[in-house]
Protein backbone atom coordinates (compact mmCIF):
# COMPACT_ATOMS: atom_id res chain seq x y z
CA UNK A 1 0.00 0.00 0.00
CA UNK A 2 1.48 3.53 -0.80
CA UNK A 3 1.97 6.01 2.22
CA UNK A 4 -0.40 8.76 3.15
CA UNK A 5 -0.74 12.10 1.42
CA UNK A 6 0.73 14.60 3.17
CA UNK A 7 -2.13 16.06 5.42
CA UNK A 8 -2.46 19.74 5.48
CA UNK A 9 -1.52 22.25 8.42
CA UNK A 10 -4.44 21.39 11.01
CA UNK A 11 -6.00 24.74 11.70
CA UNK A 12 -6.07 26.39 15.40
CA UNK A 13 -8.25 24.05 17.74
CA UNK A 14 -9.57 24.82 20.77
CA UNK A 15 -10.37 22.20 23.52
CA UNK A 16 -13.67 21.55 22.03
CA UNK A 17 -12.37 20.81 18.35
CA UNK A 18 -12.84 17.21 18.02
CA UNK A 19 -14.10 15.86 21.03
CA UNK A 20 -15.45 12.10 20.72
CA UNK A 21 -19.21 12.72 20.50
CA UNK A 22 -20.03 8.99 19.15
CA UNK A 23 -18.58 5.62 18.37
CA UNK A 24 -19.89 2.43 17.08
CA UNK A 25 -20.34 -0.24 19.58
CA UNK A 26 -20.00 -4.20 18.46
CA UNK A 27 -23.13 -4.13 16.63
CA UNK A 28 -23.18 -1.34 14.91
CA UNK A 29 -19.27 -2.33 13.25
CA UNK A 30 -20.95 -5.94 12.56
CA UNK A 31 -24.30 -4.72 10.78
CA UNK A 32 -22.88 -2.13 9.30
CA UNK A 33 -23.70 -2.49 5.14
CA UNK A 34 -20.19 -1.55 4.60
CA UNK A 35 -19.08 -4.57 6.90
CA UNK A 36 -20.97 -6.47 4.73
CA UNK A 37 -19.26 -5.40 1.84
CA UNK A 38 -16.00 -5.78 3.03
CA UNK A 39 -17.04 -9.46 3.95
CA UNK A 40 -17.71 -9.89 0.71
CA UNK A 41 -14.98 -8.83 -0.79
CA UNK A 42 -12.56 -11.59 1.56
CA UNK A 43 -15.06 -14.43 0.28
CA UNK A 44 -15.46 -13.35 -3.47
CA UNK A 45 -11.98 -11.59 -3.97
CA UNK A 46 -9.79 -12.09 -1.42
CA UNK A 47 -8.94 -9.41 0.36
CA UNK A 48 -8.78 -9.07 3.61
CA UNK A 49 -9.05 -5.45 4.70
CA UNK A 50 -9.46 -5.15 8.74
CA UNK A 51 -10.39 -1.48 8.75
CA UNK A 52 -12.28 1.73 7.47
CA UNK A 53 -8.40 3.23 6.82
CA UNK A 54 -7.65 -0.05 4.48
CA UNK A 55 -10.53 -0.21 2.77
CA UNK A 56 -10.20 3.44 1.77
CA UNK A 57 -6.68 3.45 0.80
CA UNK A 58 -6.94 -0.22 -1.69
CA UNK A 59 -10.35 2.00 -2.87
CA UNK A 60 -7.75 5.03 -4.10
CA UNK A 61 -5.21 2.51 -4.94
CA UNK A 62 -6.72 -0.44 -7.51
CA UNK A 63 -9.45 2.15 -8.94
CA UNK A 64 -10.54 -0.16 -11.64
CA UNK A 65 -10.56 -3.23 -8.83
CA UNK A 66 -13.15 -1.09 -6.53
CA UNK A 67 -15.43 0.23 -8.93
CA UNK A 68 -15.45 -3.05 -10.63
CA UNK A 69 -16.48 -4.39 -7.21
CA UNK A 70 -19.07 -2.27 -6.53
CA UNK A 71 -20.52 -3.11 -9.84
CA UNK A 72 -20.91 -6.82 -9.02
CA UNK A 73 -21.43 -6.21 -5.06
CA UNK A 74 -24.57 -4.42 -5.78
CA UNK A 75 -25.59 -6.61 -8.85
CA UNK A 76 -26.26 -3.69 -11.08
CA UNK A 77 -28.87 -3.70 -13.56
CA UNK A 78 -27.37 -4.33 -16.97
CA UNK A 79 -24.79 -5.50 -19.08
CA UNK A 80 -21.46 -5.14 -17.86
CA UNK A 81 -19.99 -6.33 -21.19
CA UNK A 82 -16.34 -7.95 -21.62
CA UNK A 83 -14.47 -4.56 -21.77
CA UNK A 84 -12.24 -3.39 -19.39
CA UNK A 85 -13.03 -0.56 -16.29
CA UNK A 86 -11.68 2.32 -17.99
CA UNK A 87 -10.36 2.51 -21.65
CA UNK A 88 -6.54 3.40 -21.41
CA UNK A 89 -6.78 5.19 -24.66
CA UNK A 90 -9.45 8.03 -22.86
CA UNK A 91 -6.61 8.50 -20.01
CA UNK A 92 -8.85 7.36 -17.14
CA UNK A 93 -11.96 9.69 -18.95
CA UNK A 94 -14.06 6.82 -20.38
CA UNK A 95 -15.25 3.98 -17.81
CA UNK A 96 -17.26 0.77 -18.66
CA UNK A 97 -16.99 1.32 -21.97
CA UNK A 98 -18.24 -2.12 -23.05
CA UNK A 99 -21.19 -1.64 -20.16
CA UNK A 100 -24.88 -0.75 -21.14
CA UNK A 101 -27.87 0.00 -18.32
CA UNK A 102 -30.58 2.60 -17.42
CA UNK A 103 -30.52 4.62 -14.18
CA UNK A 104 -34.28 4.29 -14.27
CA UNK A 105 -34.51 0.46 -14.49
CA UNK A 106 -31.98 0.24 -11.42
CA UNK A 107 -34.02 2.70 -9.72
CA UNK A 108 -37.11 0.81 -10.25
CA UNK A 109 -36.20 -3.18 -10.13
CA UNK A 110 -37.18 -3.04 -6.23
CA UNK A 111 -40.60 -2.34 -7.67
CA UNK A 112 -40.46 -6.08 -9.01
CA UNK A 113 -39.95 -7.64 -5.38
CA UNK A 114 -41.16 -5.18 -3.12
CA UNK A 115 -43.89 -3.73 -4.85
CA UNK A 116 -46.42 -3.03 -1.87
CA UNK A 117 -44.12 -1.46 0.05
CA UNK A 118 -43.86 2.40 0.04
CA UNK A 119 -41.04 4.19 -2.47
CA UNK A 120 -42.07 7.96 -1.42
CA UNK A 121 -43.79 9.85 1.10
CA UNK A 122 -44.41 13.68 -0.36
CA UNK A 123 -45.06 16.45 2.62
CA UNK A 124 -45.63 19.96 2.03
CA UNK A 125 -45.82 22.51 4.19
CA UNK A 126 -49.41 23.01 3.79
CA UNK A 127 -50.04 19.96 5.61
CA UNK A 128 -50.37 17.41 2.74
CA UNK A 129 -49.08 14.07 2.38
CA UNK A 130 -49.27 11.42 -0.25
CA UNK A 131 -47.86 7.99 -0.17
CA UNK A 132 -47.17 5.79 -3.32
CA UNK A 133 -46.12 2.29 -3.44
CA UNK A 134 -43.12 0.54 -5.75
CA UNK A 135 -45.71 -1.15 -8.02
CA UNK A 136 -47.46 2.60 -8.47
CA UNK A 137 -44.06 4.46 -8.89
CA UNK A 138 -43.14 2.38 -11.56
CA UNK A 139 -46.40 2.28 -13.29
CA UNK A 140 -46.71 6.06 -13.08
CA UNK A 141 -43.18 6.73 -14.43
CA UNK A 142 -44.22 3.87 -17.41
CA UNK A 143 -47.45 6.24 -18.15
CA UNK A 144 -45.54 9.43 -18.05
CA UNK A 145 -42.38 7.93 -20.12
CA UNK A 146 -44.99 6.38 -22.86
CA UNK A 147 -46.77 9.81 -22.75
CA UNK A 148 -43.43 11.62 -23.69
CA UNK A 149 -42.97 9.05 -26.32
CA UNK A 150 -46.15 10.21 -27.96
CA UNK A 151 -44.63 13.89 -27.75
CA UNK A 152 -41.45 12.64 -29.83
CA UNK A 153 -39.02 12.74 -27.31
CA UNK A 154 -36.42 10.01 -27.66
CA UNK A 155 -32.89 9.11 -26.53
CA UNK A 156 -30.38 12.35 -26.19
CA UNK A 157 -33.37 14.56 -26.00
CA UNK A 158 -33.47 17.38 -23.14
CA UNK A 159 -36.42 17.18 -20.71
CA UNK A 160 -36.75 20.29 -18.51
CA UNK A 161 -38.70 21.17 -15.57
CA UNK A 162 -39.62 24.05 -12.97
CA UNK A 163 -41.11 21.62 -10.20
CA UNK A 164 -41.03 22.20 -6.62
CA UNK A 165 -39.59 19.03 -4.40
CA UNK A 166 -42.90 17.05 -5.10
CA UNK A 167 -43.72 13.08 -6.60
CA UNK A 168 -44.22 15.07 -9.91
CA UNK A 169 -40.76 15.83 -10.35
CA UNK A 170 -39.33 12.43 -9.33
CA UNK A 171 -41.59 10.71 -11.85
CA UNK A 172 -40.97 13.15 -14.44
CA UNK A 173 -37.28 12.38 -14.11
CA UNK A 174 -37.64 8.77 -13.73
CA UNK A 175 -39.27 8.70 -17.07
CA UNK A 176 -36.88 11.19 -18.86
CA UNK A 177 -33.91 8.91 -17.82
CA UNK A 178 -36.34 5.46 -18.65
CA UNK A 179 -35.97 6.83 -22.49
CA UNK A 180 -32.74 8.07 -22.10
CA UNK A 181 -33.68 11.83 -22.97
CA UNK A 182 -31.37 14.35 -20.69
CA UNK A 183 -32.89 15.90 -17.46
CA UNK A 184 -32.31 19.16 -16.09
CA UNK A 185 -34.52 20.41 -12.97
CA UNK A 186 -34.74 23.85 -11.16
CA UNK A 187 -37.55 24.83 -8.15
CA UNK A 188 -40.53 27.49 -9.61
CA UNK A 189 -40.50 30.70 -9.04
CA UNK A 190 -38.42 33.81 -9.78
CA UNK A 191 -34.90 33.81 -8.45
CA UNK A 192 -34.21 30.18 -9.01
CA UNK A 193 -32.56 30.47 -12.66
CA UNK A 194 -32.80 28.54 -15.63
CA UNK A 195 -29.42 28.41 -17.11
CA UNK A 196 -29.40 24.65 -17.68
CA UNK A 197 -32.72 24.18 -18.51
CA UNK A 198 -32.54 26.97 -21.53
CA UNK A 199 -29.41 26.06 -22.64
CA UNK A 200 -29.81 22.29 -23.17
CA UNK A 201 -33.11 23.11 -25.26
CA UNK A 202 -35.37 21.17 -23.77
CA UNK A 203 -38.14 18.99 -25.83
CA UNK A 204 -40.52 19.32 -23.64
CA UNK A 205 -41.03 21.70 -19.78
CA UNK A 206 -42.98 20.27 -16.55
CA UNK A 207 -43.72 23.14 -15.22
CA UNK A 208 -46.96 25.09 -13.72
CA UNK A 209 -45.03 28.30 -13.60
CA UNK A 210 -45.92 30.56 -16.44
CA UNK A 211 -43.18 32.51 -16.14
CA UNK A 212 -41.45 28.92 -16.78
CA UNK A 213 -42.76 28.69 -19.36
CA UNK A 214 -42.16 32.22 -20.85
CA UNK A 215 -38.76 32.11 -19.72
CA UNK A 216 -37.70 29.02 -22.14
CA UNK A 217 -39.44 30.24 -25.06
CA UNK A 218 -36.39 31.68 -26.35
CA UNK A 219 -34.55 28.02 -25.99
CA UNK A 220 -32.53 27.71 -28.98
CA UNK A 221 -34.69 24.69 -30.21
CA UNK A 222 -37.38 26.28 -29.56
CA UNK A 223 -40.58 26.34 -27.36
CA UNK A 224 -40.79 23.26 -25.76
CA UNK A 225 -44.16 21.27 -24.91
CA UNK A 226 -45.04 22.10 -21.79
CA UNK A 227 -46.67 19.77 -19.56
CA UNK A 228 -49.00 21.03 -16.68
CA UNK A 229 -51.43 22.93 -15.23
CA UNK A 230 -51.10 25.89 -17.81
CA UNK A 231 -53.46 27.39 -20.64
CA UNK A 232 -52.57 25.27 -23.31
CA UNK A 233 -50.18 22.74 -22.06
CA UNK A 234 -50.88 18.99 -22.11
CA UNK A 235 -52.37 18.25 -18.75
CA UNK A 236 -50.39 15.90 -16.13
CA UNK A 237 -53.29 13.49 -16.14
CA UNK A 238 -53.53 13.22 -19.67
CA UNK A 239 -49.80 12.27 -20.72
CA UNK A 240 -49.48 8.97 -21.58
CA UNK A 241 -53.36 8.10 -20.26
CA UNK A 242 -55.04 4.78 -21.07
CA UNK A 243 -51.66 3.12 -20.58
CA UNK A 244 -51.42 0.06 -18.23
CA UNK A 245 -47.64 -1.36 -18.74
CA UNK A 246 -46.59 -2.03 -14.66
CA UNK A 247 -42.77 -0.55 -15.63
CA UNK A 248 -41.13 1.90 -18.29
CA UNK A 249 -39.76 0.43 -21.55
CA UNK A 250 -36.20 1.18 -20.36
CA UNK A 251 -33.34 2.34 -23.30
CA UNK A 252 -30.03 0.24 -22.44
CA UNK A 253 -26.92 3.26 -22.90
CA UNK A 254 -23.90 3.42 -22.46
CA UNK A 255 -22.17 3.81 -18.73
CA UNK A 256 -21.43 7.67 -20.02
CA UNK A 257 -24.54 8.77 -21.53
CA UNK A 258 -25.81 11.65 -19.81
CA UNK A 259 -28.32 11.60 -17.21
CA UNK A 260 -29.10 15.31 -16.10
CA UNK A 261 -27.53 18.32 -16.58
CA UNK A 262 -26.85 20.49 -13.47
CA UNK A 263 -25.29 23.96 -12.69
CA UNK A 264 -22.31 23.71 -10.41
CA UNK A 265 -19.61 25.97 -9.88
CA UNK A 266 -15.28 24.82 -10.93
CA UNK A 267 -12.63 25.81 -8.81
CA UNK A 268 -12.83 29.46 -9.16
CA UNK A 269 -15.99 29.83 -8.27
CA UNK A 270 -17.84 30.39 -11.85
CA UNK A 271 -20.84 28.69 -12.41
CA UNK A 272 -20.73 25.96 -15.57
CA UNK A 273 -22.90 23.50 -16.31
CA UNK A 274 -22.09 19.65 -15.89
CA UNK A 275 -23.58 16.54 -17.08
CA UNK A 276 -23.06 13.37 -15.40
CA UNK A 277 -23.86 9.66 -17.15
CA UNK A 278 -26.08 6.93 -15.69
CA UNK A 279 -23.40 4.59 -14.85
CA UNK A 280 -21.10 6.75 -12.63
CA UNK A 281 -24.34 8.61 -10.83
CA UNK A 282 -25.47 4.59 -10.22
CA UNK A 283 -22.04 3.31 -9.06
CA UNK A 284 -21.50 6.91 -6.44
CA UNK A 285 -24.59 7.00 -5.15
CA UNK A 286 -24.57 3.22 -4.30
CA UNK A 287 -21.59 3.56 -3.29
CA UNK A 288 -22.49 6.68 -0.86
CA UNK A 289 -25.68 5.73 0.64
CA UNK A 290 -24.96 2.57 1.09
CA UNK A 291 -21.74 1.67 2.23
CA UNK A 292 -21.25 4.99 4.05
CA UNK A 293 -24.70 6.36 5.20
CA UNK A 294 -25.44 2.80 5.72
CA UNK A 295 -29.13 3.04 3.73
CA UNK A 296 -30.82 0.09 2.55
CA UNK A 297 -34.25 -1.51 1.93
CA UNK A 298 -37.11 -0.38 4.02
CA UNK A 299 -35.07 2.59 5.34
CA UNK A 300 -36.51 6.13 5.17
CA UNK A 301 -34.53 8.45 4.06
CA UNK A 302 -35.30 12.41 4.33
CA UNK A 303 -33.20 14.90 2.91
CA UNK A 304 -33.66 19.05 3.46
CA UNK A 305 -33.28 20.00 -0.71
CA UNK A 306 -35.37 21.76 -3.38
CA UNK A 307 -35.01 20.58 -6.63
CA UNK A 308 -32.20 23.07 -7.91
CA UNK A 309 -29.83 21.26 -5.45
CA UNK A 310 -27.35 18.66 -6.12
CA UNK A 311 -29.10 17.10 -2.70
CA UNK A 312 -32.08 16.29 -4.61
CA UNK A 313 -30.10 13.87 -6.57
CA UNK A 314 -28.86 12.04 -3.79
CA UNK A 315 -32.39 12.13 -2.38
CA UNK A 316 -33.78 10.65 -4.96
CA UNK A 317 -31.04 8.05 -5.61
CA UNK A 318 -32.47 6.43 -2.34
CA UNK A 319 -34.41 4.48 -4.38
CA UNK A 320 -31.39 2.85 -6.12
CA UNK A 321 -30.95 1.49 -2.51
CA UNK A 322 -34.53 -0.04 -1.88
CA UNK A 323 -34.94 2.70 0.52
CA UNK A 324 -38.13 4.98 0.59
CA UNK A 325 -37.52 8.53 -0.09
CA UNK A 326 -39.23 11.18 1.63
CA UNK A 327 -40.04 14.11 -0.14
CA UNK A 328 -40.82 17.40 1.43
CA UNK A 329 -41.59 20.88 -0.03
CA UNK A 330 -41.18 23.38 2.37
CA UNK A 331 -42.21 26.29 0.10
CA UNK A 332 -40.13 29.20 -0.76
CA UNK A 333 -39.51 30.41 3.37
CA UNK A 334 -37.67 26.70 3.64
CA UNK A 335 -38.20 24.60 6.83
CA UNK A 336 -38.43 26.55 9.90
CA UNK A 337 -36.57 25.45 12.90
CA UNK A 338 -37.24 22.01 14.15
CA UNK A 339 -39.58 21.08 11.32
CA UNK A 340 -37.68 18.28 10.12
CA UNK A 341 -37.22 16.88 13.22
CA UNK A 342 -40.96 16.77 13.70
CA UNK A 343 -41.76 14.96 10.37
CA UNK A 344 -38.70 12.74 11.03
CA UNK A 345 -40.42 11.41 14.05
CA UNK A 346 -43.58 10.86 12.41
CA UNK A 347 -42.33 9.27 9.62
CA UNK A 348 -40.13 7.07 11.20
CA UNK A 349 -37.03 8.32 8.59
CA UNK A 350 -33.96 6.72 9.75
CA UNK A 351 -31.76 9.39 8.09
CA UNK A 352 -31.95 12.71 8.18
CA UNK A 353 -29.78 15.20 5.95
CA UNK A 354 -29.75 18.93 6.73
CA UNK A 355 -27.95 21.87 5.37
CA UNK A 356 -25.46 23.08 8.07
CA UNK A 357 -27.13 26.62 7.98
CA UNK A 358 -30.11 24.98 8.69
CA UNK A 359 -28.55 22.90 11.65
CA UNK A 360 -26.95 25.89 12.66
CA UNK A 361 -30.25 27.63 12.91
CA UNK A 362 -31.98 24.91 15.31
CA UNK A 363 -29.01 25.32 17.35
CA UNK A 364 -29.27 28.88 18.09
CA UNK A 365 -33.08 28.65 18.27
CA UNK A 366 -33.28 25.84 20.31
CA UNK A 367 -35.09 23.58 18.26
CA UNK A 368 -33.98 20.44 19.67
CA UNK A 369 -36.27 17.39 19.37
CA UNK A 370 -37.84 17.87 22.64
CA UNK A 371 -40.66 15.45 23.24
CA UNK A 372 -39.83 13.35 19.84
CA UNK A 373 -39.14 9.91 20.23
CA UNK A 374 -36.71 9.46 16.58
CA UNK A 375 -36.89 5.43 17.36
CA UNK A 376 -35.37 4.92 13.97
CA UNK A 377 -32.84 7.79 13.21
CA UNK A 378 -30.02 6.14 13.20
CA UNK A 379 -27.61 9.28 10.90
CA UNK A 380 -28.06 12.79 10.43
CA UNK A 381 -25.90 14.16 7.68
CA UNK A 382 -25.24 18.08 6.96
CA UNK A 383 -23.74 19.76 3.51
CA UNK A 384 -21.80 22.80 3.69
CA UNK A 385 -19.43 23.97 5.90
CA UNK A 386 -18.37 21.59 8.87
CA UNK A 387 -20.87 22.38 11.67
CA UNK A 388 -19.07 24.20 14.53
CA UNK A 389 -17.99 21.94 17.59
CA UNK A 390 -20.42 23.83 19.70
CA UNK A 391 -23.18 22.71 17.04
CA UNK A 392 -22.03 19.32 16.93
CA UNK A 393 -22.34 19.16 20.66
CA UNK A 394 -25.94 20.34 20.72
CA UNK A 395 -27.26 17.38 18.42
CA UNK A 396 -25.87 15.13 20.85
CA UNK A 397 -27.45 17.10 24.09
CA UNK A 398 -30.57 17.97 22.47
CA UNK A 399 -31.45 16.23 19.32
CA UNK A 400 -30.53 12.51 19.88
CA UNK A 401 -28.00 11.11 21.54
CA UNK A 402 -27.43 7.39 20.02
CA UNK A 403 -27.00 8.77 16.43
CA UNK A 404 -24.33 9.05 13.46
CA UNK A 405 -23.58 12.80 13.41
CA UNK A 406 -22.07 12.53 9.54
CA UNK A 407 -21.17 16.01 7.97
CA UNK A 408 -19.95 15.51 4.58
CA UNK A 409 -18.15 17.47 1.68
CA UNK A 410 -19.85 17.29 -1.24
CA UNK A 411 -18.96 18.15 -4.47
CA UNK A 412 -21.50 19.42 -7.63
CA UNK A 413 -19.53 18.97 -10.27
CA UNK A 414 -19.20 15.54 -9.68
CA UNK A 415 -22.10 15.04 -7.83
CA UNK A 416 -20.56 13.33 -5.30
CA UNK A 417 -19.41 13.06 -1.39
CA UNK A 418 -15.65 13.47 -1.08
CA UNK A 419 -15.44 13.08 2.68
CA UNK A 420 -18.22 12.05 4.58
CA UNK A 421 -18.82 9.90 7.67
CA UNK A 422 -18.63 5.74 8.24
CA UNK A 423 -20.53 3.47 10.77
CA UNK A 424 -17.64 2.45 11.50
CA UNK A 425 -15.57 5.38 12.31
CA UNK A 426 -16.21 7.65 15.12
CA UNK A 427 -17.88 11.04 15.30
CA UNK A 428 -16.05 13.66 16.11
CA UNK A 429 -17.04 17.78 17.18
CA UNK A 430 -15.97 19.81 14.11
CA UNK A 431 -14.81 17.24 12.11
CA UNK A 432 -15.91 15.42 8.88
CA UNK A 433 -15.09 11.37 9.47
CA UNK A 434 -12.74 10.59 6.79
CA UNK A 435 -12.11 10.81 2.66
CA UNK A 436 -14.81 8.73 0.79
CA UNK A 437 -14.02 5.66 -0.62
CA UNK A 438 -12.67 5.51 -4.33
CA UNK A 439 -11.83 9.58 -3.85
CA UNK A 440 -8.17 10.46 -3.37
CA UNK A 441 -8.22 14.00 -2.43
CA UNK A 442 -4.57 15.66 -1.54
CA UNK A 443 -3.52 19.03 -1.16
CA UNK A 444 -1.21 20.57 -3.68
CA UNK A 445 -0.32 24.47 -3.73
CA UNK A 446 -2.97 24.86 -0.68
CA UNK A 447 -5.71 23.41 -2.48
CA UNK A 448 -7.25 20.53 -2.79
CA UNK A 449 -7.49 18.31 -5.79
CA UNK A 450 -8.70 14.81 -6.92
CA UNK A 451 -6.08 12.52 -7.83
CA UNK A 452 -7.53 9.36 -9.21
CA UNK A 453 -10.80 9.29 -12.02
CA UNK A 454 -13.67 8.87 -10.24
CA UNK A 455 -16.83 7.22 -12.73
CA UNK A 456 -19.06 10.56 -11.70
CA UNK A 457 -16.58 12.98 -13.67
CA UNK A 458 -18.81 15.03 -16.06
CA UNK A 459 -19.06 13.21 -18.86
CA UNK A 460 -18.89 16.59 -20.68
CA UNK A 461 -17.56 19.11 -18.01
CA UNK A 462 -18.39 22.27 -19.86
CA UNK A 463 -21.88 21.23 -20.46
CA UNK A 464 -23.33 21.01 -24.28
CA UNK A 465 -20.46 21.80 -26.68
CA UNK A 466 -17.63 20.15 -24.97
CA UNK A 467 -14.87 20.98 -23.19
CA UNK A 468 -11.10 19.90 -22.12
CA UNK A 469 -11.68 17.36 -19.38
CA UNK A 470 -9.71 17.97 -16.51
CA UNK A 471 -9.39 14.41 -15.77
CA UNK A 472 -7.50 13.57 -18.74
CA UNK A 473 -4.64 15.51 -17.09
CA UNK A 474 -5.06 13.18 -14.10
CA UNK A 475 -6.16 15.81 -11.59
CA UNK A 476 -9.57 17.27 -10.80
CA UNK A 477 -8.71 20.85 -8.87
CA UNK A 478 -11.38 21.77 -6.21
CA UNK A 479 -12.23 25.71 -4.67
CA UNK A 480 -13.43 24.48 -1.57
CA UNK A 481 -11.30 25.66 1.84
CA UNK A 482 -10.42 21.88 3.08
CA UNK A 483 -8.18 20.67 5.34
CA UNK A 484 -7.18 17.27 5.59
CA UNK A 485 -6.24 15.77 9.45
CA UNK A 486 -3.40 13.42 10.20
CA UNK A 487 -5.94 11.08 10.74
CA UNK A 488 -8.17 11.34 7.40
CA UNK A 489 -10.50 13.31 8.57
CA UNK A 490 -11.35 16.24 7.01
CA UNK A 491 -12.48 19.90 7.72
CA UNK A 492 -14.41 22.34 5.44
CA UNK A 493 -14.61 25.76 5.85
């Protein structure tokens, strides 16, 4: 195994800087999904790795090994094909490139043996709540992706919409991705910006908004169809009605075709769009909500995000877990203090993401979870900057004590978790657990950069009409404010 990268100067602490607030007893190390995993891999490919810090560093070490593993671990839908993990020829750019699937059909195969159990809960913060089952997601996303059929959208088409965080969206998305046709999403409203959704062009809009609507007129393809409650526009209920398939007719595509196209922001700071391909969103979400937020089948998961957040991605990819995601549309205001607690508890979720402003917020309000069971949370996960020790402290004292506090770094442009936390590492006040598995992040110059490919790399960085690929050159440079502990773990500021 190689040494270490050199951690970076470990800013001024004070007594409270990374106090032990958790740790994982016996049985949370032995049913652990990642344990599992790593079981695995001794049985099926002999390795024996005794720790979080060894799995990570053979992860950043045989790339093509690890993301080859987590390919057959989690039995991905598809055809893996006879070619090799990355084509040498693309310098680390091109993965799977004998590999055909659908991020839809992955997303959607629990639906074939689990189909009476629940795939999303929708709140709002009118009071509403609707629950729809595996069998009914998959049925509704085969009505709406026939239905855009019928509007001539096929594969490499944009679909667009302005759609708040409700089932609408999710299905709309699901069935865009079923055909193969590019998504890009953004909340209604004014303020929320539709860069990616006018530049791609879109085929056809979901969207309720008028101004939406008015907005992407000017597209350069043209108006799109629009599709909702508008003067004009084909109705919800009426796309794709009098069909009665029970799942989408999924498009096989290659590991690299895009997905969705989403605005994110490079390393100095300007915004760019970036599309990411089905295989490598299917192999890092997996990869993150499973083996380190430890979400599986049955679980609830409930992540604070609107739909013009990269967290809405990872919300919905719950479903490529078996898990049932909980959607909830706090309107334009966004969740007021101890909100989420409340619908965590009576929805049983048994992970809870919030943004760190947010968790900051309940701190200094005092919007613990007084008088809230949580029987099930087992994490709560925060994006953003690292919450303070003294914020870290107050989940413990007044939110739940038995719980994974996992802050995480995430990063848009690849729409992934660099650091995060592990059930089987400790949490720590202040401190982000440890570097994700399969992402080698060192610091060179005082920044930090990724140093091996990672299969979530935009598949075309500087969104439609190309662009040189960083990764070619074998680094990915970062603008986030990161240091990296002795230890692994990491702090964002």
């Amino acid at each position: 195994m190689p040494t270490e990268p050199a951690a970076s100067p470990a800013p001024p602490s004070t007594k409270a800087d990374r106090a032990l607030l958790w740790e994982p007893g016996t049985a949370e190390r032995e049913n652990a999904r990642v344990t599992a995993y790593m079981d695995w891999l001794a049985r099926d490919r002999g390795l024996l790795l005794g720790s979080y810090g060894e799995l990570w560093r053979w992860s950043v070490t045989e790339v093509d090994a690890f993301w080859e593993s987590v390919w057959a671990y989690f039995g991905v839908a598809g055809e893996r094909g006879a070619g090799p993990v990355r084509d040498a020829a693309a310098s680390g750019a091109r993965w799977f490139p004998g590999a055909t699937l659908n991020y839809a059909r992955n997303a959607l195969r629990h639906a074939r043996t689990n189909p009476g159990a629940p795939a999303v809960i929708a709140r709002s913060a009118s009071g509403g709540r609707t629950a729809i089952t595996w069998a009914e997601l998959a049925a509704e996303t085969a009505r709406v992706a026939a239905g855009l059929r019928d509007l001539g959208v096929e594969q490499g088409d944009h679909v667009a919409g302005r759609l708040p965080n409700a089932p609408e969206a999710l299905i709309a998305f699901l069935a865009a991705a079923a055909i193969g046709a590019v998504w890009s999403v953004r909340p209604p409203g004014p303020g929320t910006g539709a860069a990616a959704p006018a530049r791609i062009g879109p085929k056809v809009l979901f969207t309720s908004d008028p101004a939406a609507a008015e907005e992407l007129r000017s597209a350069p393809t043209g108006p799109p169809t629009v599709v909702g409650d508008l003067p004009g526009a084909v109705a919800w209920a009426d796309l794709g009605a009098g069909g009665a398939a029970r799942e989408p007719a999924y498009t096989a595509v290659g590991f690299d075709h895009p997905l969705w196209v989403l605005d994110a922001a490079d390393a100095t700071g300007a915004p760019r769009p970036v599309a990411h391909g089905h295989g490598g969103i299917v192999l890092e979400h997996l990869k993150t909500l499973v083996l380190h937020r430890d979400i599986g089948r049955g679980d609830v998961l409930l992540l604070q995000a609107d739909t013009g957040s990269t967290t809405w991605n990872h919300l919905v990819g719950g479903l490529l877990a078996g898990a049932t995601v909980l959607l909830y549309d706090s309107g334009d205001a966004g969740p007021e203090p101890g909100r989420l607690w409340r619908i965590a508890d009576e929805e049983g979720a048994d992970h809870l993401g919030l943004d760190a402003r947010h968790l900051d917020a309940c701190a200094r309000a005092g919007a613990g979870a007084d008088g809230l069971a949580l029987e099930r949370l087992r994490g709560i996960g925060s994006w953003g900057p690292t919450p303070s020790p003294e914020t870290s402290a107050w989940v413990y004292r007044d939110v739940k004590r038995d719980v994974l506090l996992g802050p995480a770094w995430a990063c848009a442009e690849l729409c992934a978790e660099l650091a995060g936390p592990s059930p089987l590492l400790p949490a720590r006040a202040g401190v982000i657990a440890a570097r994700c598995l399969g992402a080698r992040v060192e610091l060179r110059d005082g920044g930090p950069i990724i140093t091996r490919p990672m299969p979530s790399m935009p598949v075309d960085p500087a969104g439609p009409g190309g662009g040189e690929d960083p990764a070619r050159a074998g680094a990915w440079p970062l603008g986030d404010r990161v240091t990296v502990l002795g230890d692994g773990g990491c702090v964002l500021r």
